[in-house]
N, C-alpha and C. Protein backbone atom coordinates (compact mmCIF):
# COMPACT_ATOMS: atom_id res chain seq x y z
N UNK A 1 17.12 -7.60 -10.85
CA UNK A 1 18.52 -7.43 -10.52
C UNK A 1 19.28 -8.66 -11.03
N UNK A 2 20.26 -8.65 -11.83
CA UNK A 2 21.05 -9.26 -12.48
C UNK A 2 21.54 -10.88 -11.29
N UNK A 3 22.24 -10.21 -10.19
CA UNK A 3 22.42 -11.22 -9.20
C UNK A 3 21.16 -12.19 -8.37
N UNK A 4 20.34 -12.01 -9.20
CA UNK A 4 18.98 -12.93 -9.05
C UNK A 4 19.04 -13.65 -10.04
N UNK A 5 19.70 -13.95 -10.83
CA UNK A 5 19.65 -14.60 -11.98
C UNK A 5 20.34 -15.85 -11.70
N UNK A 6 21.17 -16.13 -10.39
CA UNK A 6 22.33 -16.81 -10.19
C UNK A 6 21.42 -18.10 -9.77
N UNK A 7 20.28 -17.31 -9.63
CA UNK A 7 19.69 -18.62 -8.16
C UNK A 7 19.07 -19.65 -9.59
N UNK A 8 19.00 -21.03 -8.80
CA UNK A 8 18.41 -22.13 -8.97
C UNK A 8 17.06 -21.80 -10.09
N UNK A 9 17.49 -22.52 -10.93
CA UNK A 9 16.49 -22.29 -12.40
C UNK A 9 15.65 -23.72 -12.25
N UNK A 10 14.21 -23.70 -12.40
CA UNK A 10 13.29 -24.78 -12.35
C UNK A 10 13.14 -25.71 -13.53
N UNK A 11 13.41 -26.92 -13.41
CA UNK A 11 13.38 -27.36 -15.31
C UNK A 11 12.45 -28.42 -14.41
N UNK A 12 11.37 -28.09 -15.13
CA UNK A 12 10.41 -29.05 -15.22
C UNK A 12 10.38 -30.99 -15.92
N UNK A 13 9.98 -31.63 -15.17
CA UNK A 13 10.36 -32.99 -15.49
C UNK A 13 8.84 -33.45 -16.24
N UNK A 14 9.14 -33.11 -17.71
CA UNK A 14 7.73 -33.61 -18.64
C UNK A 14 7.89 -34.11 -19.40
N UNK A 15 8.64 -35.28 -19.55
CA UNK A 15 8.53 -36.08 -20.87
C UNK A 15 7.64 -37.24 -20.32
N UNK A 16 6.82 -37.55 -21.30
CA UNK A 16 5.71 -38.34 -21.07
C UNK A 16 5.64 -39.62 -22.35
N UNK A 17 4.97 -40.67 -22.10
CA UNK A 17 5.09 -41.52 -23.05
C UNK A 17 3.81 -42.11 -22.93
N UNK A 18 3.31 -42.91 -24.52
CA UNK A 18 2.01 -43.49 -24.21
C UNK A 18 2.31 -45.15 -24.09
N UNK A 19 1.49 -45.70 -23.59
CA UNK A 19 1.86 -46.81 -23.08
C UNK A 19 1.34 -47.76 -24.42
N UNK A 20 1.64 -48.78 -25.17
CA UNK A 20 0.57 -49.43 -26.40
C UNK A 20 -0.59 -50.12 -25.49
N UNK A 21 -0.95 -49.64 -26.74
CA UNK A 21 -2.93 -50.29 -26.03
C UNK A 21 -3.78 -49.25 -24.73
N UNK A 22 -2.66 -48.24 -24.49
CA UNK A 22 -3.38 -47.67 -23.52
C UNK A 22 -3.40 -46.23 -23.80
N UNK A 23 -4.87 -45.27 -23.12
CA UNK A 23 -5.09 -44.42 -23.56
C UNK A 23 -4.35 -43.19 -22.40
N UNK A 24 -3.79 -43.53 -21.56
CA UNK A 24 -3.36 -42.63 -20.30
C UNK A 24 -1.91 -42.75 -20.84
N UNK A 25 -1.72 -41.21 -20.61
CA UNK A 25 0.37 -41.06 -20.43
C UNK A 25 0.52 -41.49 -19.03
N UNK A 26 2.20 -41.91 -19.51
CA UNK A 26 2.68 -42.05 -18.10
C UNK A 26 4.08 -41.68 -18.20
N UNK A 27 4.49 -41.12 -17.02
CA UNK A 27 6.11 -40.69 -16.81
C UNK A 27 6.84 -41.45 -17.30
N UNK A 28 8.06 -41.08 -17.68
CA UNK A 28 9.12 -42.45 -18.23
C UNK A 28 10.65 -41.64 -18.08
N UNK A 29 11.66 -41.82 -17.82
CA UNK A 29 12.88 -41.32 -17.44
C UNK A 29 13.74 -41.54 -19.32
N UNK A 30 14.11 -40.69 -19.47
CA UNK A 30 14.77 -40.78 -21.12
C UNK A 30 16.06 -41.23 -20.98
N UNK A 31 16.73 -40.43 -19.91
CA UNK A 31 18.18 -40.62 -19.74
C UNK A 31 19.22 -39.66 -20.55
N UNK A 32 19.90 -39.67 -20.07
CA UNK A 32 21.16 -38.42 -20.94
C UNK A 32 21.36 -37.46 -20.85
N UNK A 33 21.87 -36.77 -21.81
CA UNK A 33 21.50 -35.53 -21.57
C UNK A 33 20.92 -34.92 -22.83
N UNK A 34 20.34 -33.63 -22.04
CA UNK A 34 19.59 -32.91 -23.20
C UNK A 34 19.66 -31.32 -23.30
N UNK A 35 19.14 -30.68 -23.89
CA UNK A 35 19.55 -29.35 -23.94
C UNK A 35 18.19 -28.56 -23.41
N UNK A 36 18.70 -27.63 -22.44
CA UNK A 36 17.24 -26.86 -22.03
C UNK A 36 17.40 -25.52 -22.57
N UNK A 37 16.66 -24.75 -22.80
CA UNK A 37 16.37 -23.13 -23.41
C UNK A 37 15.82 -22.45 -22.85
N UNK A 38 15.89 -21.34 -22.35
CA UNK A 38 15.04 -20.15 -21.55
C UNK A 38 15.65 -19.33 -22.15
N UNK A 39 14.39 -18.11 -21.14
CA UNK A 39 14.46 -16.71 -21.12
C UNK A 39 14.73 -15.90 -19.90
N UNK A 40 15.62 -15.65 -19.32
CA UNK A 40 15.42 -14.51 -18.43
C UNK A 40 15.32 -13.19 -18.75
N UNK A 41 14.43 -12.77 -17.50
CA UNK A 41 14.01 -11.19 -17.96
C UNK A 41 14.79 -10.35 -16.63
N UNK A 42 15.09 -9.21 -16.92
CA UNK A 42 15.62 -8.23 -15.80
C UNK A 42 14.42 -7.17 -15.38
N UNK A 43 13.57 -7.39 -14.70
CA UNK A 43 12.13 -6.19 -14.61
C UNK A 43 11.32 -6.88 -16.30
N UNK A 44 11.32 -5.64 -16.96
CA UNK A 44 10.58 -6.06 -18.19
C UNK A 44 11.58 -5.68 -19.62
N UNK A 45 12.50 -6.28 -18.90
CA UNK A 45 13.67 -6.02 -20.20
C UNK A 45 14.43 -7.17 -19.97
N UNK A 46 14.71 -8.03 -21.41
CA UNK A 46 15.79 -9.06 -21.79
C UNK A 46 16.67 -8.83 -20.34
N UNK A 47 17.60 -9.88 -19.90
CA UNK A 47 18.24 -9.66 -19.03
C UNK A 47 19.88 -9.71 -19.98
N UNK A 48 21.14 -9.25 -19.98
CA UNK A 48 21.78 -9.08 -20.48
C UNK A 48 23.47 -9.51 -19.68
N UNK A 49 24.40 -9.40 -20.43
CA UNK A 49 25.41 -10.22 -19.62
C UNK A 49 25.52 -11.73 -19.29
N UNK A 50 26.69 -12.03 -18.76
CA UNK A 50 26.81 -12.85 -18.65
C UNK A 50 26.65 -13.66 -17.42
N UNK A 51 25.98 -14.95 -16.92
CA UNK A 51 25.58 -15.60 -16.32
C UNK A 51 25.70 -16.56 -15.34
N UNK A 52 25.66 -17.13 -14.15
CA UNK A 52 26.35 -18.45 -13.66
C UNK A 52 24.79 -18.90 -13.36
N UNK A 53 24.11 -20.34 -13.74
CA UNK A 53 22.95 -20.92 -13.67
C UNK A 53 23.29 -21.94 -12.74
N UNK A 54 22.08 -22.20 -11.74
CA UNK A 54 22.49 -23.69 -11.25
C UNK A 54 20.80 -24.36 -12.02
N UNK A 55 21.14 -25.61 -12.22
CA UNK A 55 19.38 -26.71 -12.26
C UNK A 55 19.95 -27.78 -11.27
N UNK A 56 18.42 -27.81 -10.98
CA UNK A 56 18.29 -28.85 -10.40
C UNK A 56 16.91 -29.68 -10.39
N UNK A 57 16.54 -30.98 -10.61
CA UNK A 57 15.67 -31.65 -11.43
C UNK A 57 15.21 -32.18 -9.84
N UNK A 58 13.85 -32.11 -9.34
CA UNK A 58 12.78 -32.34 -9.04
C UNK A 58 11.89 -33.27 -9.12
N UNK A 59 11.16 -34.62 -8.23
CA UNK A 59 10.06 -35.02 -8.62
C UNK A 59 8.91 -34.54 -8.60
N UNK A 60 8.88 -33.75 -7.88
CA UNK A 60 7.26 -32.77 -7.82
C UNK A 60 7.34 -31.43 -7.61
N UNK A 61 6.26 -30.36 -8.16
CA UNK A 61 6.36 -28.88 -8.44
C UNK A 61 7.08 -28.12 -7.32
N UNK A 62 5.98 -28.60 -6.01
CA UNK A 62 6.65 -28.46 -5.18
C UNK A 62 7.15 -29.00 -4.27
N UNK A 63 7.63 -29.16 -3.07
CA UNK A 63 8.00 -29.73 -2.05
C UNK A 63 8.40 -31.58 -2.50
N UNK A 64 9.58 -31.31 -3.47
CA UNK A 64 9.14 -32.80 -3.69
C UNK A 64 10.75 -32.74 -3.00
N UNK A 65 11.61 -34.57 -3.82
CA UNK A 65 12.89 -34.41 -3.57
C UNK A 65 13.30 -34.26 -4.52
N UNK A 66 15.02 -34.02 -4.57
CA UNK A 66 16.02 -33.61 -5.35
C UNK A 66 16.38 -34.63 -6.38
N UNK A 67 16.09 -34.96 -7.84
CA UNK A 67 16.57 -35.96 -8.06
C UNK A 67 17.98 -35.87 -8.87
N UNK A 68 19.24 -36.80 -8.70
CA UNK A 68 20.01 -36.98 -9.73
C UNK A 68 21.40 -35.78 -8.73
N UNK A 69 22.07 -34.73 -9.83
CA UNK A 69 22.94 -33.92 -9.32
C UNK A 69 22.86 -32.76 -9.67
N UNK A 70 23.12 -31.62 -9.28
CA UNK A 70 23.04 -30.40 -9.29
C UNK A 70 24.09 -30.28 -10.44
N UNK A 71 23.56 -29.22 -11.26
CA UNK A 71 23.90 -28.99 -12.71
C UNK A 71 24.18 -27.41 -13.28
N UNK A 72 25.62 -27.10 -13.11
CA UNK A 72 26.26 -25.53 -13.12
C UNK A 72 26.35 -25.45 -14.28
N UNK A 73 26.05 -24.05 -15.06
CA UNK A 73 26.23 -23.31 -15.97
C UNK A 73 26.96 -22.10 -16.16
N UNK A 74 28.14 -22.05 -15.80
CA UNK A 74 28.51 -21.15 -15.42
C UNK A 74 28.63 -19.95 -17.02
N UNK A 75 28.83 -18.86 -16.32
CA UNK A 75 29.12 -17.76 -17.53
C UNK A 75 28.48 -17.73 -19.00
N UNK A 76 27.27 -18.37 -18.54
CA UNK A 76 26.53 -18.50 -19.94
C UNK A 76 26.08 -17.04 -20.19
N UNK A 77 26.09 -17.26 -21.55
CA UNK A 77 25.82 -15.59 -22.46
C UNK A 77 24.70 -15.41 -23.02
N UNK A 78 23.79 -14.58 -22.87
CA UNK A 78 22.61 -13.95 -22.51
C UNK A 78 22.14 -13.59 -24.44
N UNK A 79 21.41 -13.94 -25.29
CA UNK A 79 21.47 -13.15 -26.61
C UNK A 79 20.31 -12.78 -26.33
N UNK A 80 19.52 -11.40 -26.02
CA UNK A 80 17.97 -10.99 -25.74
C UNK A 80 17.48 -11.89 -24.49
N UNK A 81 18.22 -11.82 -23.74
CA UNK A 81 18.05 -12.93 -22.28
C UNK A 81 17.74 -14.32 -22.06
N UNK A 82 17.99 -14.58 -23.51
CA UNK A 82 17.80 -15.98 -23.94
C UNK A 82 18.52 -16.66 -23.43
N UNK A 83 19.16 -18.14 -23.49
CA UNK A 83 19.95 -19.27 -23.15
C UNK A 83 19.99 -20.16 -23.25
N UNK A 84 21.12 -21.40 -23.60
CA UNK A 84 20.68 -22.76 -23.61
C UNK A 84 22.11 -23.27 -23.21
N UNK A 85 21.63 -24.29 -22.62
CA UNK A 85 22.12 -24.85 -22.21
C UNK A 85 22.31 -26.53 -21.85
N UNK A 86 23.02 -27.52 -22.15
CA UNK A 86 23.33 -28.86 -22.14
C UNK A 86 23.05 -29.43 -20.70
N UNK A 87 22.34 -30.31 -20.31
CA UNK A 87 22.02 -30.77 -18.56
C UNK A 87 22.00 -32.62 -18.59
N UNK A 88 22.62 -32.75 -17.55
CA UNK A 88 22.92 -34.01 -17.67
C UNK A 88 22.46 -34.37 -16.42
N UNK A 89 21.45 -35.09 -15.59
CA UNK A 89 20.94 -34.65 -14.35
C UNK A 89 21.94 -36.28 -13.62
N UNK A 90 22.30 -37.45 -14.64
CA UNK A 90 22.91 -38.30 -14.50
C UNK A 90 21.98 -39.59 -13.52
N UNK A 91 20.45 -39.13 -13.63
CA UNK A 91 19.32 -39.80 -12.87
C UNK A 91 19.41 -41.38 -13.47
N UNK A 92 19.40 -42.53 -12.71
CA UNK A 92 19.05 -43.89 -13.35
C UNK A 92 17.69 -44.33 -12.94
């Protein structure tokens, strides 16, 4: 259903960096903004029309806290239920 589309979209926090001299990644904050891309689906069909998105950026999958500010997309347009969109979470 189309009005499920409104709710809170998950953008995963994965940019990773290698440290010199060391063989383990580790988290690192980039800063700015950047552009995210999805797909929504309606059942098993592209979802179509036009859109209002909220993000909101996360320290952990689940149950973590909220980081930075809640980030509206409003009336974004759907090409094969695709999307993108510019996010600025404004995190220091």
């Amino acid at each position: 259903m189309l009005s499920a589309l409104s709710r809170a979209a998950a953008v995963p926090f994965v940019c990773l960096a290698l440290h010199a001299g060391s063989a383990t990644a580790q988290p690192f904050f980039m800063g700015g903004s950047f552009t995210y891309q999805g797909q929504l689906q309606d059942g098993a069909v592209p979802a179509a029309g036009p859109v209002d998105l909220v993000f909101r950026l996360y320290d952990a999958p689940t149950g973590g806290t909220q980081l930075g500010l809640t980030v509206g997309a409003s009336g974004q347009t759907l090409v094969d239920g695709r999307f993108a969109a510019t996010l600025d979470f404004n995190v220091a």
